[in-house]
N, C-alpha and C. Protein backbone atom coordinates (compact mmCIF):
# COMPACT_ATOMS: atom_id res chain seq x y z
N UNK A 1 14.72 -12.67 -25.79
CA UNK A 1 15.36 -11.87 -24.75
C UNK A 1 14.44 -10.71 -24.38
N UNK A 2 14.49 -10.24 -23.08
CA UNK A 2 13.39 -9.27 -22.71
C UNK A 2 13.77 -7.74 -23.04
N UNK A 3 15.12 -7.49 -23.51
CA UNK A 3 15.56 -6.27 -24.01
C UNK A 3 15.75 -6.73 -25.73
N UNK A 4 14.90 -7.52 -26.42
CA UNK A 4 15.19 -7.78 -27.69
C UNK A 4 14.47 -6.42 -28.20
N UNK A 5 13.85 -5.47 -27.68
CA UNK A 5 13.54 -4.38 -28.34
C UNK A 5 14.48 -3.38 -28.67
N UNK A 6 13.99 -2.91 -30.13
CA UNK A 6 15.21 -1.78 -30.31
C UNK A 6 15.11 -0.66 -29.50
N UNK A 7 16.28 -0.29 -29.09
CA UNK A 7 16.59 0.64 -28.41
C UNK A 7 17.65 1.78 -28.48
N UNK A 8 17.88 1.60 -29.63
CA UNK A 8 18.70 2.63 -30.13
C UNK A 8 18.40 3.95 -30.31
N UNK A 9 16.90 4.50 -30.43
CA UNK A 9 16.96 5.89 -30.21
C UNK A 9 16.09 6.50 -29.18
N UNK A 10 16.44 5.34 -28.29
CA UNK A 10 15.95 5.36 -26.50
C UNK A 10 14.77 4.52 -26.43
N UNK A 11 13.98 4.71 -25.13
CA UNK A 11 12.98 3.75 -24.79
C UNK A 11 11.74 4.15 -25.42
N UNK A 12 11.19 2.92 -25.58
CA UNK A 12 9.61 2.96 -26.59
C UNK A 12 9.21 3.92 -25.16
N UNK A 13 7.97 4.37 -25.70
CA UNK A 13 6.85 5.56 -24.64
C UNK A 13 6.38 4.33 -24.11
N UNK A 14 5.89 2.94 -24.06
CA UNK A 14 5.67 2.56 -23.16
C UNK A 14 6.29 0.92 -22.65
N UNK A 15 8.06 1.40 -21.91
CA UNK A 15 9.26 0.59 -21.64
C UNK A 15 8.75 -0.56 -20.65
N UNK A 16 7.39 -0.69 -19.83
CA UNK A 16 7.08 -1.35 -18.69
C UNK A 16 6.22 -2.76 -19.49
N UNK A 17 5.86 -1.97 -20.45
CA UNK A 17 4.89 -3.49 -21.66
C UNK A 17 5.66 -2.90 -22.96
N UNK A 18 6.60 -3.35 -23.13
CA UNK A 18 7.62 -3.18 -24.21
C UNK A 18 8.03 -4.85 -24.52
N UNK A 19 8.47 -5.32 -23.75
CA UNK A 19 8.93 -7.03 -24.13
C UNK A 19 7.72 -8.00 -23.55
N UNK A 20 7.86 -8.99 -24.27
CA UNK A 20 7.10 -10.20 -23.90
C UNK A 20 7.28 -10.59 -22.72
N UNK A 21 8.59 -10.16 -22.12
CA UNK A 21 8.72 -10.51 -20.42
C UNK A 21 8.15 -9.45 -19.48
N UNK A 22 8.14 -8.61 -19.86
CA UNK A 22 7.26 -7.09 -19.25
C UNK A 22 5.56 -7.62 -18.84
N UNK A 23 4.93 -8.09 -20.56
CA UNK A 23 3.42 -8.31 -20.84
C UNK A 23 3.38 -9.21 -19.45
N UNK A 24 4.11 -10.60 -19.50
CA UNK A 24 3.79 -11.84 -18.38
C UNK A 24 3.89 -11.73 -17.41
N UNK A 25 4.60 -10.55 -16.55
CA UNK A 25 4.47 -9.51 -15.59
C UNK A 25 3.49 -9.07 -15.32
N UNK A 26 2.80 -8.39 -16.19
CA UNK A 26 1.74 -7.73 -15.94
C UNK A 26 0.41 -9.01 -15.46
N UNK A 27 0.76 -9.88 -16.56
CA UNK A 27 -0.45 -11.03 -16.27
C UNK A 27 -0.32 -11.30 -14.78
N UNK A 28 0.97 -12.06 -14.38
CA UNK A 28 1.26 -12.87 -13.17
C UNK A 28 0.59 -11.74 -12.07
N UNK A 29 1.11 -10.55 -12.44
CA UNK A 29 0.24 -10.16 -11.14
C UNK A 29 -0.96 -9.61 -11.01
N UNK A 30 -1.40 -9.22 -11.93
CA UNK A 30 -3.12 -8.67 -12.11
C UNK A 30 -3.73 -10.22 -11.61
N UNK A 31 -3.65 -11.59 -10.88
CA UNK A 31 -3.53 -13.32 -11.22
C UNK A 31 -3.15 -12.99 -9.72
N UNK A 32 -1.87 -12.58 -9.27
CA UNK A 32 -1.70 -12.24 -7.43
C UNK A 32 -2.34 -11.48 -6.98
N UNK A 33 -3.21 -10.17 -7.78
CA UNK A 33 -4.00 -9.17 -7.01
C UNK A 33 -5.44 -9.57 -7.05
N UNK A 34 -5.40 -10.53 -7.66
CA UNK A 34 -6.75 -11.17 -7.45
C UNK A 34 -7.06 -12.02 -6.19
N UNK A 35 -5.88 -12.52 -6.11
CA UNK A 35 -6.11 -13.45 -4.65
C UNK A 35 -5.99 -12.47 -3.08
N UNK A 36 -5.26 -11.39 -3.69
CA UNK A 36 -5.15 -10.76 -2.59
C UNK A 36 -5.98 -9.99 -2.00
N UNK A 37 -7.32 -9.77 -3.25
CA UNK A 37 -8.35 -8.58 -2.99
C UNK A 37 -9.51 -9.69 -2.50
N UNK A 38 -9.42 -11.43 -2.50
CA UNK A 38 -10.15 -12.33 -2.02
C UNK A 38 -9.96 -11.99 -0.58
N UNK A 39 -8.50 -12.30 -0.27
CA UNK A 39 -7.94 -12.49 1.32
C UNK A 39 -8.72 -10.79 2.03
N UNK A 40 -8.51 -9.61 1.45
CA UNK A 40 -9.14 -8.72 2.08
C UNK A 40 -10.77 -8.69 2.09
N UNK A 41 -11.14 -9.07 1.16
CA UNK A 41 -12.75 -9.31 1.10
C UNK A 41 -12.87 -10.04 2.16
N UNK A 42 -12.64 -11.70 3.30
CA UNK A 42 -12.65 -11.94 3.85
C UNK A 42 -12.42 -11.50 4.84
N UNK A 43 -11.24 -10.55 5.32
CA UNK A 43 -11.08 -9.68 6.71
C UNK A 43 -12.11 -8.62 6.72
N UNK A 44 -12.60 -8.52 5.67
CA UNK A 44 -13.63 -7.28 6.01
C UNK A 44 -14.52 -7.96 6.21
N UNK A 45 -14.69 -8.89 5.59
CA UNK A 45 -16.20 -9.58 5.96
C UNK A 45 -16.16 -9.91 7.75
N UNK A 46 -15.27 -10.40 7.70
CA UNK A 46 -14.97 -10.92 9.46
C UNK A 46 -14.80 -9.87 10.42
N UNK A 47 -14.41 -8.79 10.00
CA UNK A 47 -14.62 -7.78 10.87
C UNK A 47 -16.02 -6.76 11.05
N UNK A 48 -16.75 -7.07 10.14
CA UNK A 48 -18.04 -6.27 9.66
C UNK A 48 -19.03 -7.23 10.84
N UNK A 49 -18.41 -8.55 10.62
CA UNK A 49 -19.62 -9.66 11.67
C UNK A 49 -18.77 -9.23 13.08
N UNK A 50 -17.82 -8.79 13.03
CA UNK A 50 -17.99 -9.21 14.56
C UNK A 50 -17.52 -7.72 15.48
N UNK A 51 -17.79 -6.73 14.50
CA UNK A 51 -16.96 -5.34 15.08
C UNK A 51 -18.26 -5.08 16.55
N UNK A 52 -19.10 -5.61 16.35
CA UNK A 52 -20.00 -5.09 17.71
C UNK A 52 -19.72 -6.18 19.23
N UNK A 53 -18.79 -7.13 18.56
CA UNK A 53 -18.31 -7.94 19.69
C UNK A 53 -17.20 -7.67 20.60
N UNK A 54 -17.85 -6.60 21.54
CA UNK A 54 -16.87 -5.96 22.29
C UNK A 54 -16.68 -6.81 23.37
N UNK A 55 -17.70 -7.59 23.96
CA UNK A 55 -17.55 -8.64 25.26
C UNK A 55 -17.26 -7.32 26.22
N UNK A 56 -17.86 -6.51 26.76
CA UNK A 56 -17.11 -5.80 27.48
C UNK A 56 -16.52 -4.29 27.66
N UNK A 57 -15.60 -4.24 26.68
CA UNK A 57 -14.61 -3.71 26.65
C UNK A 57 -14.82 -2.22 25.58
N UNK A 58 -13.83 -1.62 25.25
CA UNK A 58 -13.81 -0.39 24.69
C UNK A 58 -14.43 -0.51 23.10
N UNK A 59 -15.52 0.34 22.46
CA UNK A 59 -16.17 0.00 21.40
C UNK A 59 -15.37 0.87 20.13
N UNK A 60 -15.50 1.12 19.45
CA UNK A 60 -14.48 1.78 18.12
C UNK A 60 -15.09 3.04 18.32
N UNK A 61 -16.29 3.12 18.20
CA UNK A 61 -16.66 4.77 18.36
C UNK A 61 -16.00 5.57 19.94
N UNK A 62 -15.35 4.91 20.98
CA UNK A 62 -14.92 5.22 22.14
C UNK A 62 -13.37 5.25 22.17
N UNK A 63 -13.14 4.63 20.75
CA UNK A 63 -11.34 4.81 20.57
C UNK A 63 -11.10 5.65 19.45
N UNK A 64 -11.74 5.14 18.14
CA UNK A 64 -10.71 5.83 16.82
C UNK A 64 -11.01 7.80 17.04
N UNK A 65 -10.21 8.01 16.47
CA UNK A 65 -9.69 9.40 16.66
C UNK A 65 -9.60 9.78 14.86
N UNK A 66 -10.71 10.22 14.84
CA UNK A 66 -10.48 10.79 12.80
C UNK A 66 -9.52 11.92 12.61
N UNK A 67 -9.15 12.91 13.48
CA UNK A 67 -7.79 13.85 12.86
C UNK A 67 -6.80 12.43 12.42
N UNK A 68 -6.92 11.96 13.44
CA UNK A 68 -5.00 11.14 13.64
C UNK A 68 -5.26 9.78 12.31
N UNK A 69 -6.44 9.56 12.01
CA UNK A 69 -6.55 8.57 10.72
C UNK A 69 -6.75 9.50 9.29
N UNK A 70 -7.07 10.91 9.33
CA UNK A 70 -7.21 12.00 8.73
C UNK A 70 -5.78 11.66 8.10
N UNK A 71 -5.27 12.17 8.87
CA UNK A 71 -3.45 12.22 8.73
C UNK A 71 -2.91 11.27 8.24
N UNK A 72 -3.15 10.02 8.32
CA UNK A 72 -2.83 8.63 7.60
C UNK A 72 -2.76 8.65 6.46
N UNK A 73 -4.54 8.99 6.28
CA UNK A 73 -5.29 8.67 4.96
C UNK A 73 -4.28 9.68 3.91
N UNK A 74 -4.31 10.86 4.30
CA UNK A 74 -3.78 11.85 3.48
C UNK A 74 -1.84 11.93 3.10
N UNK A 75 -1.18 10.89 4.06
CA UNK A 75 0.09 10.15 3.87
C UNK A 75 -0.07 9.84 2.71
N UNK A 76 -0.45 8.56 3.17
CA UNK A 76 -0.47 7.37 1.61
C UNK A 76 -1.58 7.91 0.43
N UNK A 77 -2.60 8.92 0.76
CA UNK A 77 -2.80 8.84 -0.33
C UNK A 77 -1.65 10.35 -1.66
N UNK A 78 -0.97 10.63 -0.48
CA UNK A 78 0.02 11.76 -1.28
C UNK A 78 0.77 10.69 -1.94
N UNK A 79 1.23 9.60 -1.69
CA UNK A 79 2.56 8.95 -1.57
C UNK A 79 1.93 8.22 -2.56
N UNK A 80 0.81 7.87 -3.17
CA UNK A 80 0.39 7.19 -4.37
C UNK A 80 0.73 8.03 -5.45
N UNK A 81 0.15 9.30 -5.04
CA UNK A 81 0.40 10.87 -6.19
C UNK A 81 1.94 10.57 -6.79
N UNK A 82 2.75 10.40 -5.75
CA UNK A 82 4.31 10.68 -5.92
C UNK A 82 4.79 9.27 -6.86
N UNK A 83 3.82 8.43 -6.55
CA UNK A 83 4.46 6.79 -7.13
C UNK A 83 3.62 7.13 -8.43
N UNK A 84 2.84 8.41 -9.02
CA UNK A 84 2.32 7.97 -10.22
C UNK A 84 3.30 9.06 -10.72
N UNK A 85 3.78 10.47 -9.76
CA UNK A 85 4.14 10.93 -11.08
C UNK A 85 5.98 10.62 -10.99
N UNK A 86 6.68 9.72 -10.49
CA UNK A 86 7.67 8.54 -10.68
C UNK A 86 7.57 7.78 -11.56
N UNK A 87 6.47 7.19 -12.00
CA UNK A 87 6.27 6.52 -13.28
C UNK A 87 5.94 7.27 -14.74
N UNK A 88 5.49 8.45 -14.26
CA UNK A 88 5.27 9.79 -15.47
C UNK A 88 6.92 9.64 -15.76
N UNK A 89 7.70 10.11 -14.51
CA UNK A 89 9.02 10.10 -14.82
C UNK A 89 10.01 9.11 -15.75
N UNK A 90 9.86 8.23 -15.26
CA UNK A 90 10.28 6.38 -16.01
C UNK A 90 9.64 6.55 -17.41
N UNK A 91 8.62 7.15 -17.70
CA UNK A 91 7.70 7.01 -19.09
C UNK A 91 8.89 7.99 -20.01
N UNK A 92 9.44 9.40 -19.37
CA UNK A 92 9.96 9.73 -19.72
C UNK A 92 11.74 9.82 -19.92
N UNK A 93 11.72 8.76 -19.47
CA UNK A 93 13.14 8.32 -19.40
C UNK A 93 13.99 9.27 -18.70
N UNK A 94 13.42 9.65 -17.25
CA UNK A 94 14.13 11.01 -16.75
C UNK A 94 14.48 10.05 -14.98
N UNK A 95 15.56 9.19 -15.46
CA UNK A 95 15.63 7.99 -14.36
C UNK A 95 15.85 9.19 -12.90
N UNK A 96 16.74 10.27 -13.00
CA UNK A 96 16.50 11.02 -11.67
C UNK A 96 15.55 11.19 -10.98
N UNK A 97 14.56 11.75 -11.61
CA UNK A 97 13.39 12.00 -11.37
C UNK A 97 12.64 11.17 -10.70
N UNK A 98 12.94 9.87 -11.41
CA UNK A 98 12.11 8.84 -10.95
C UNK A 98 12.55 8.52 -9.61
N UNK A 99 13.92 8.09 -9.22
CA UNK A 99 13.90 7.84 -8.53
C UNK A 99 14.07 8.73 -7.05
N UNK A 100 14.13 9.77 -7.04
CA UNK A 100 13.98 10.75 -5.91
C UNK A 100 12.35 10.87 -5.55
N UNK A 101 10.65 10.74 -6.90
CA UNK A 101 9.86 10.68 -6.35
C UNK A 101 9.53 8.87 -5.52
N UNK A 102 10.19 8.00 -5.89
CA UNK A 102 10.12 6.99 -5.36
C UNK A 102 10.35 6.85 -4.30
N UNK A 103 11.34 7.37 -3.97
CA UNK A 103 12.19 8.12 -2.39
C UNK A 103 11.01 8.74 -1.79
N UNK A 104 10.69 9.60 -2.07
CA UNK A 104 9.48 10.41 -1.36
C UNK A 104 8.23 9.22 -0.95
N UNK A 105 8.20 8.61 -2.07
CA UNK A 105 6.95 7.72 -1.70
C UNK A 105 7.26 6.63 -1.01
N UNK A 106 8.54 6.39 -0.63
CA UNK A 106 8.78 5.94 0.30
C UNK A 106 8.65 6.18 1.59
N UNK A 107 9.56 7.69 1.98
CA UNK A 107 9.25 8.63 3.32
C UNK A 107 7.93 8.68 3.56
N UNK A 108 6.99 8.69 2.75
CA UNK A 108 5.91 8.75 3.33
C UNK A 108 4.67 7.57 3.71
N UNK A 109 5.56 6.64 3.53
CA UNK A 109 4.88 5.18 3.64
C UNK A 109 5.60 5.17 4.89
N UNK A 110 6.60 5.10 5.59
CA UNK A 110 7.12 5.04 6.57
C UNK A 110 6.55 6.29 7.80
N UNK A 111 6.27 7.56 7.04
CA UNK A 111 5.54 8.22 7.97
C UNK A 111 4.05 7.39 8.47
N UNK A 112 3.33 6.75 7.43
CA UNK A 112 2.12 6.10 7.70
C UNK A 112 2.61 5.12 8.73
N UNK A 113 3.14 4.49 8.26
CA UNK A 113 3.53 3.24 9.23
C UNK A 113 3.91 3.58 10.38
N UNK A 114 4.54 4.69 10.82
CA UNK A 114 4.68 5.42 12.17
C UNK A 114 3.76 6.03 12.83
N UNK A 115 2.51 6.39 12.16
CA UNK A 115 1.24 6.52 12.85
C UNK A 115 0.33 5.25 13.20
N UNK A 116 0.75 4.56 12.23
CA UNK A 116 -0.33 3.41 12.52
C UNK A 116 0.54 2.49 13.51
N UNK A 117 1.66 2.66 14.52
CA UNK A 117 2.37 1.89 15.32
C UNK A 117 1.56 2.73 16.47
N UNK A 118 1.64 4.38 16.20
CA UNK A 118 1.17 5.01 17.51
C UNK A 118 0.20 4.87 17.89
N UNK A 119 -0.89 4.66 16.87
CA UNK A 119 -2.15 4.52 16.86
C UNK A 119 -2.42 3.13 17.56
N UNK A 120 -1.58 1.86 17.62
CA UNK A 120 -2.07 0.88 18.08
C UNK A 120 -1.37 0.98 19.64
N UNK A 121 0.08 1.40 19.91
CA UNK A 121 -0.16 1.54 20.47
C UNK A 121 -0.70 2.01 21.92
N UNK A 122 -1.56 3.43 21.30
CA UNK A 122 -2.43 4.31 22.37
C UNK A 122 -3.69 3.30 22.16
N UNK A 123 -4.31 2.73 21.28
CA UNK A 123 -5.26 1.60 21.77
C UNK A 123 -4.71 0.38 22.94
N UNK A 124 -3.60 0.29 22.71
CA UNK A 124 -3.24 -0.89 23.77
C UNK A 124 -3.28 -0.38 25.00
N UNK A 125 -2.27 0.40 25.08
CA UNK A 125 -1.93 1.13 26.33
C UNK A 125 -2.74 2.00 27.24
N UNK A 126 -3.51 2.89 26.35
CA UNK A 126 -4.50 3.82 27.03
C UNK A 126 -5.70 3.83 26.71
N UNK A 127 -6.32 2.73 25.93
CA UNK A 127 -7.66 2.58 25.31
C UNK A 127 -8.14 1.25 26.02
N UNK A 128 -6.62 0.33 25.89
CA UNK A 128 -7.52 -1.05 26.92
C UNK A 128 -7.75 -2.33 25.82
N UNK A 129 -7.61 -1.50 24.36
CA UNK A 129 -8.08 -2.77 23.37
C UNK A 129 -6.88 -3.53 23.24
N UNK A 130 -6.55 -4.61 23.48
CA UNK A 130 -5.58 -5.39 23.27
C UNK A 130 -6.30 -6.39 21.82
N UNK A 131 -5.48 -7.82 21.12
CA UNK A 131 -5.70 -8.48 20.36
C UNK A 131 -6.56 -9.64 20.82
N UNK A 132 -6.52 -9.61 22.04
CA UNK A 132 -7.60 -10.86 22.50
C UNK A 132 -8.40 -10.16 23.71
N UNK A 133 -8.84 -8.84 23.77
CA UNK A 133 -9.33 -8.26 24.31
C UNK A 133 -11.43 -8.13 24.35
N UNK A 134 -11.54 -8.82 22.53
CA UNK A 134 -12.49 -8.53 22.14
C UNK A 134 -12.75 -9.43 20.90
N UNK A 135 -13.78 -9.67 20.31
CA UNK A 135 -13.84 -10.15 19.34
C UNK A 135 -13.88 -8.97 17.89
N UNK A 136 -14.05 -7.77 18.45
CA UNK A 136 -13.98 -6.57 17.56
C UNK A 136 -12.53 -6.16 17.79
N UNK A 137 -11.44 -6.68 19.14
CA UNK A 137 -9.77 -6.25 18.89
C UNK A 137 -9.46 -6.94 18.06
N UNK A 138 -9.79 -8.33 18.16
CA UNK A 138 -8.96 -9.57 17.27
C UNK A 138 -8.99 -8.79 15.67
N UNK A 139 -10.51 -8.51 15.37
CA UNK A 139 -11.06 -8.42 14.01
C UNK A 139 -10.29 -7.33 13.53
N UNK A 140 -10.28 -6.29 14.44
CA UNK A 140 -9.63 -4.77 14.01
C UNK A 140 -7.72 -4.93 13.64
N UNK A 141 -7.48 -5.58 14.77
CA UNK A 141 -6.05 -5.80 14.30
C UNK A 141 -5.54 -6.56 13.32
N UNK A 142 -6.59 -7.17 13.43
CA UNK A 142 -6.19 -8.64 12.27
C UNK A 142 -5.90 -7.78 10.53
N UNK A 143 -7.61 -7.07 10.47
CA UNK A 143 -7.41 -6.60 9.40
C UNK A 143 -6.36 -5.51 8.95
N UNK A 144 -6.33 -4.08 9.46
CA UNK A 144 -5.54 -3.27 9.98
C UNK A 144 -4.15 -3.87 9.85
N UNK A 145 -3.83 -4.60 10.61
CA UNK A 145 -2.63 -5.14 10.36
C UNK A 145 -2.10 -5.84 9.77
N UNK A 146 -2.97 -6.59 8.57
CA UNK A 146 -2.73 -7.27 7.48
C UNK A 146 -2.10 -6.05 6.32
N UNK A 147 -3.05 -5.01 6.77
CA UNK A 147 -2.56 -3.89 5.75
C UNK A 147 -1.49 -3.40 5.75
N UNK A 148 -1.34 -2.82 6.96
CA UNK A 148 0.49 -2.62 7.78
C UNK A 148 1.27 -3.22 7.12
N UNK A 149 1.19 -4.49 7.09
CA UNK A 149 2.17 -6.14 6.80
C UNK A 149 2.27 -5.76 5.28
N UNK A 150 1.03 -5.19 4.46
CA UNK A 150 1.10 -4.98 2.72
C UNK A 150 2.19 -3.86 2.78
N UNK A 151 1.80 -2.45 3.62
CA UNK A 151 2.66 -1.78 3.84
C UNK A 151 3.82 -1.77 3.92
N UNK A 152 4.74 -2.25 4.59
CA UNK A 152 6.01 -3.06 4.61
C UNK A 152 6.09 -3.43 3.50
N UNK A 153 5.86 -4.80 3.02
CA UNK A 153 6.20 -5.10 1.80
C UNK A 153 6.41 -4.89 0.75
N UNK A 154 5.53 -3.45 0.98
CA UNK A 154 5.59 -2.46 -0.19
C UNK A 154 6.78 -1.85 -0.38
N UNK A 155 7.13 -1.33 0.53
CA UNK A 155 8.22 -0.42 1.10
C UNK A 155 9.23 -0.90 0.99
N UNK A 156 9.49 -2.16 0.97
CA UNK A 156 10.80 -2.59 1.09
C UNK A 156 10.99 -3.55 -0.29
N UNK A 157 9.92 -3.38 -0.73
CA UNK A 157 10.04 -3.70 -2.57
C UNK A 157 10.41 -2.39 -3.41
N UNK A 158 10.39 -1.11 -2.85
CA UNK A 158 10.60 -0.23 -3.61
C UNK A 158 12.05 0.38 -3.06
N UNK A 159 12.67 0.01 -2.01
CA UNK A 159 13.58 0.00 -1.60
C UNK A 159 14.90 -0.91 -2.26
N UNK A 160 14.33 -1.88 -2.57
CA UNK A 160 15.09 -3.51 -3.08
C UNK A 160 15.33 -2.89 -4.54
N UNK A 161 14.37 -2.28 -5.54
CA UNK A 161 14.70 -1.83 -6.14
C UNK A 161 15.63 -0.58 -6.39
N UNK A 162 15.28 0.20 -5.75
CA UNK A 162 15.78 1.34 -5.93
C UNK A 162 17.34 1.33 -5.87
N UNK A 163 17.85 0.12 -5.18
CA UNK A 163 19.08 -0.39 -4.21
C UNK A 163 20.23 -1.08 -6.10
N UNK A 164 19.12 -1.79 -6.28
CA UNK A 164 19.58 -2.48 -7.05
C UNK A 164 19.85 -2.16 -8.26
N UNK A 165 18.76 -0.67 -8.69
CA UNK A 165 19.39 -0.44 -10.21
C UNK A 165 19.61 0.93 -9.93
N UNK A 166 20.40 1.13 -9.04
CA UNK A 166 20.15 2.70 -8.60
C UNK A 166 21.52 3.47 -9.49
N UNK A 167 22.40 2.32 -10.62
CA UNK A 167 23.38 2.82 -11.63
C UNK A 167 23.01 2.52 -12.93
N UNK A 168 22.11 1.94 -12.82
CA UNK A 168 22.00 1.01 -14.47
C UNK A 168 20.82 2.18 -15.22
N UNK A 169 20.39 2.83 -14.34
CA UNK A 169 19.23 3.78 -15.83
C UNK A 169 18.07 3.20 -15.78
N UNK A 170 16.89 3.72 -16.48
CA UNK A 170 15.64 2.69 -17.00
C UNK A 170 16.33 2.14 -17.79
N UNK A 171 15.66 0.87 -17.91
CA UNK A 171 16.03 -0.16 -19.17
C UNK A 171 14.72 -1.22 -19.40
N UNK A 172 14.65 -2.46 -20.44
CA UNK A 172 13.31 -2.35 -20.64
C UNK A 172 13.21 -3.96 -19.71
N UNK A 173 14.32 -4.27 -18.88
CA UNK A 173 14.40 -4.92 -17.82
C UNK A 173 13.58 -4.71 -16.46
N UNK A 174 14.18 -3.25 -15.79
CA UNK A 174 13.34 -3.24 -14.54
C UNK A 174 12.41 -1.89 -14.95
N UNK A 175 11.84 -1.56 -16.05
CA UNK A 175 11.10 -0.79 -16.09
C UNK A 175 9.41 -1.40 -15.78
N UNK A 176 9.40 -3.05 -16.12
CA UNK A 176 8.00 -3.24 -15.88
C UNK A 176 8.47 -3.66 -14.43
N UNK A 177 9.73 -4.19 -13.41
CA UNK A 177 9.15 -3.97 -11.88
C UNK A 177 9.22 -2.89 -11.50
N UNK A 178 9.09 -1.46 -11.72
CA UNK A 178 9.34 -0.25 -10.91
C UNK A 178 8.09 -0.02 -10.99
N UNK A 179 7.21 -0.65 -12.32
CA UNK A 179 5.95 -0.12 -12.76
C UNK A 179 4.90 -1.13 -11.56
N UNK A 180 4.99 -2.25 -11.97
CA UNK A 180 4.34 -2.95 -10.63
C UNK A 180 4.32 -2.94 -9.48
N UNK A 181 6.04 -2.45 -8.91
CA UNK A 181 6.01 -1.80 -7.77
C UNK A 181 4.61 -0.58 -7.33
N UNK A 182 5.02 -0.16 -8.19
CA UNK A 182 3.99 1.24 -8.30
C UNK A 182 2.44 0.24 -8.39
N UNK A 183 2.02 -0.22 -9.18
CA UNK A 183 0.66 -0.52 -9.32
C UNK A 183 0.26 -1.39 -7.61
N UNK A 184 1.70 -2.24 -7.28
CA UNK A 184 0.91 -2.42 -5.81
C UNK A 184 0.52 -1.69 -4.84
N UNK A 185 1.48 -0.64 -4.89
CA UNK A 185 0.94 0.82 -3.96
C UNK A 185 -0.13 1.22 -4.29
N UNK A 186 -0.68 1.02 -5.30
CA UNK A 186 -2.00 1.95 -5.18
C UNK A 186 -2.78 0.89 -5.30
N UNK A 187 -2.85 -0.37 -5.23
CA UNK A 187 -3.74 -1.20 -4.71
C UNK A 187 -3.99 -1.03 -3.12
N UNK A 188 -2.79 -1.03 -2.39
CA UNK A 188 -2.57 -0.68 -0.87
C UNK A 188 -3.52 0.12 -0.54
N UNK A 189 -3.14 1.59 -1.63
CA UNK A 189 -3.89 2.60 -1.39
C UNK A 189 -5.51 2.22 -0.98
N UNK A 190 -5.73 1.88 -2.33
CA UNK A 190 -7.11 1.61 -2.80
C UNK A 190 -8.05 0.58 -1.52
N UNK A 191 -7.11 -0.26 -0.69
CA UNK A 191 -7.60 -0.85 0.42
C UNK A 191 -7.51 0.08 1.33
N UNK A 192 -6.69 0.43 2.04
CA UNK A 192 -6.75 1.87 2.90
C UNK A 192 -7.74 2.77 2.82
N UNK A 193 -8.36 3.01 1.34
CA UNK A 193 -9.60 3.91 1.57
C UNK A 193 -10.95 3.40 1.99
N UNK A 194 -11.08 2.04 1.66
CA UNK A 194 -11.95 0.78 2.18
C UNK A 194 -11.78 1.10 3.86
N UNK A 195 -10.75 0.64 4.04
CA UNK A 195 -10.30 0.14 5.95
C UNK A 195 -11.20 1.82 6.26
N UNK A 196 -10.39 3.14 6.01
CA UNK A 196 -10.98 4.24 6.30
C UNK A 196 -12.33 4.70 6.43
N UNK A 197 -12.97 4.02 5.40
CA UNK A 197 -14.63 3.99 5.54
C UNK A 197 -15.05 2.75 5.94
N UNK A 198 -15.24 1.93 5.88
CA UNK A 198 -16.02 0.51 6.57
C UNK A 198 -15.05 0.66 7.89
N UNK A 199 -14.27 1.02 8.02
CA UNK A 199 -13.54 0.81 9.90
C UNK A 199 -13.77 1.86 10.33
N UNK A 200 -13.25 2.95 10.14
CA UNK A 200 -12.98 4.01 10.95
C UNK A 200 -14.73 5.24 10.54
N UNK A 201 -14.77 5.52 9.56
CA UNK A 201 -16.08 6.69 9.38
C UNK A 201 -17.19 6.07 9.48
N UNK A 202 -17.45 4.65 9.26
CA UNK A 202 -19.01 4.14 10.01
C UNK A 202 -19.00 3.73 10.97
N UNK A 203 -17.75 3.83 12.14
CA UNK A 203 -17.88 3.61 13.57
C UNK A 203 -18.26 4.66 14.22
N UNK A 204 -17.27 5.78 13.49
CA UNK A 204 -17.49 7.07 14.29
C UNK A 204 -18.83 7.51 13.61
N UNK A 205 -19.60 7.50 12.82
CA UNK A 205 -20.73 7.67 12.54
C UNK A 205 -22.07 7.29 13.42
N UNK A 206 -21.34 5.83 13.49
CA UNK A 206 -22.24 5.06 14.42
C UNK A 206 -23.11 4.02 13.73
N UNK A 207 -22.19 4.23 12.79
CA UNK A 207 -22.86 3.29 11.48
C UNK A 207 -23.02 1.70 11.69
């Protein structure tokens, strides 16, 4: 059983790799983030070949705007801060805690995601780059918006949770998904700072 740990004078210090069903958790997905850091290695690669294929049209150094990706970057990367010290919280069996910074790191994944809607679309609308506009729109949205799409998913995995044990306490059940929840966000993260430099600071560089 995955709560066969004793628990009688509260949760071990570390409740997320506490049971044998926690550990195979951890495997299965360190096993999904591998395939997933393949699939982004490929959009970057495909966007790196073809970001000078404007055919035309508006080039990245003539659109991106670094305050307004400034502002992004510094969203999600607060909102990782908040998803680690949520899990400081969970470590300490202080389930309030936890889940009000989870909340936060939520609001602010949703603030990102509300810039990165505006951001595409003042490229559509007043920049001219559409998705088949270019062989550098296709590439930019494709990738970019694969991330978005992680975004979401994220968001509404930490939501699903939060929904679901939002009476039951830590326990040594959903303590390793609140924890993975968390470790995918800052994989997100960790791509976002990629997209930020290979997309956005060596365009505007001129790199």
């Amino acid at each position: 059983m995955s709560d066969s740990v004793d628990v009688s004078k509260g949760l071990p210090p570390n409740p997320e790799k506490a049971t044998l069903e926690g550990k195979n958790k951890f495997l299965g997905f360190w096993v999904f983030l591998g395939g997933e850091t393949i699939m982004f290695a490929t959009f970057f690669g495909t966007f790196l070949g073809l970001r000078d294929g404007t055919a035309g049209g508006p080039s990245a150094s003539e659109l991106f705007s670094l305050p307004l990706v400034f502002i992004m970057t510094m969203l999600l990367l607060t909102s990782s801060l908040t998803s680690v010290l949520a899990m400081y919280s969970m470590k300490k069996n202080n389930f309030k805690n936890m889940m009000v910074l989870t909340g936060v790191t939520v609001l602010l994944g949703f603030a990102f995601l509300g810039f990165e809607i505006y951001e595409f679309y003042e490229y559509v609308h007043h920049g001219g780059l559409g998705f088949t506009t270019s062989a550098f729109g296709s590439s930019f949205y494709s990738l970019v918006g694969l991330h978005g799409a992680h975004v979401t998913f994220g968001l509404f995995w930490f939501i699903t949770l939060m929904i679901r044990y939002s009476r039951t306490g830590i326990t040594l059940t959903n303590a390793p998904k609140f924890y993975l929840a968390s470790l995918y966000w800052h994989f997100i993260d960790v791509v976002w700072v990629f997209i930020f430099t290979v997309v956005y600071l060596m365009a505007i560089g001129g790199a």
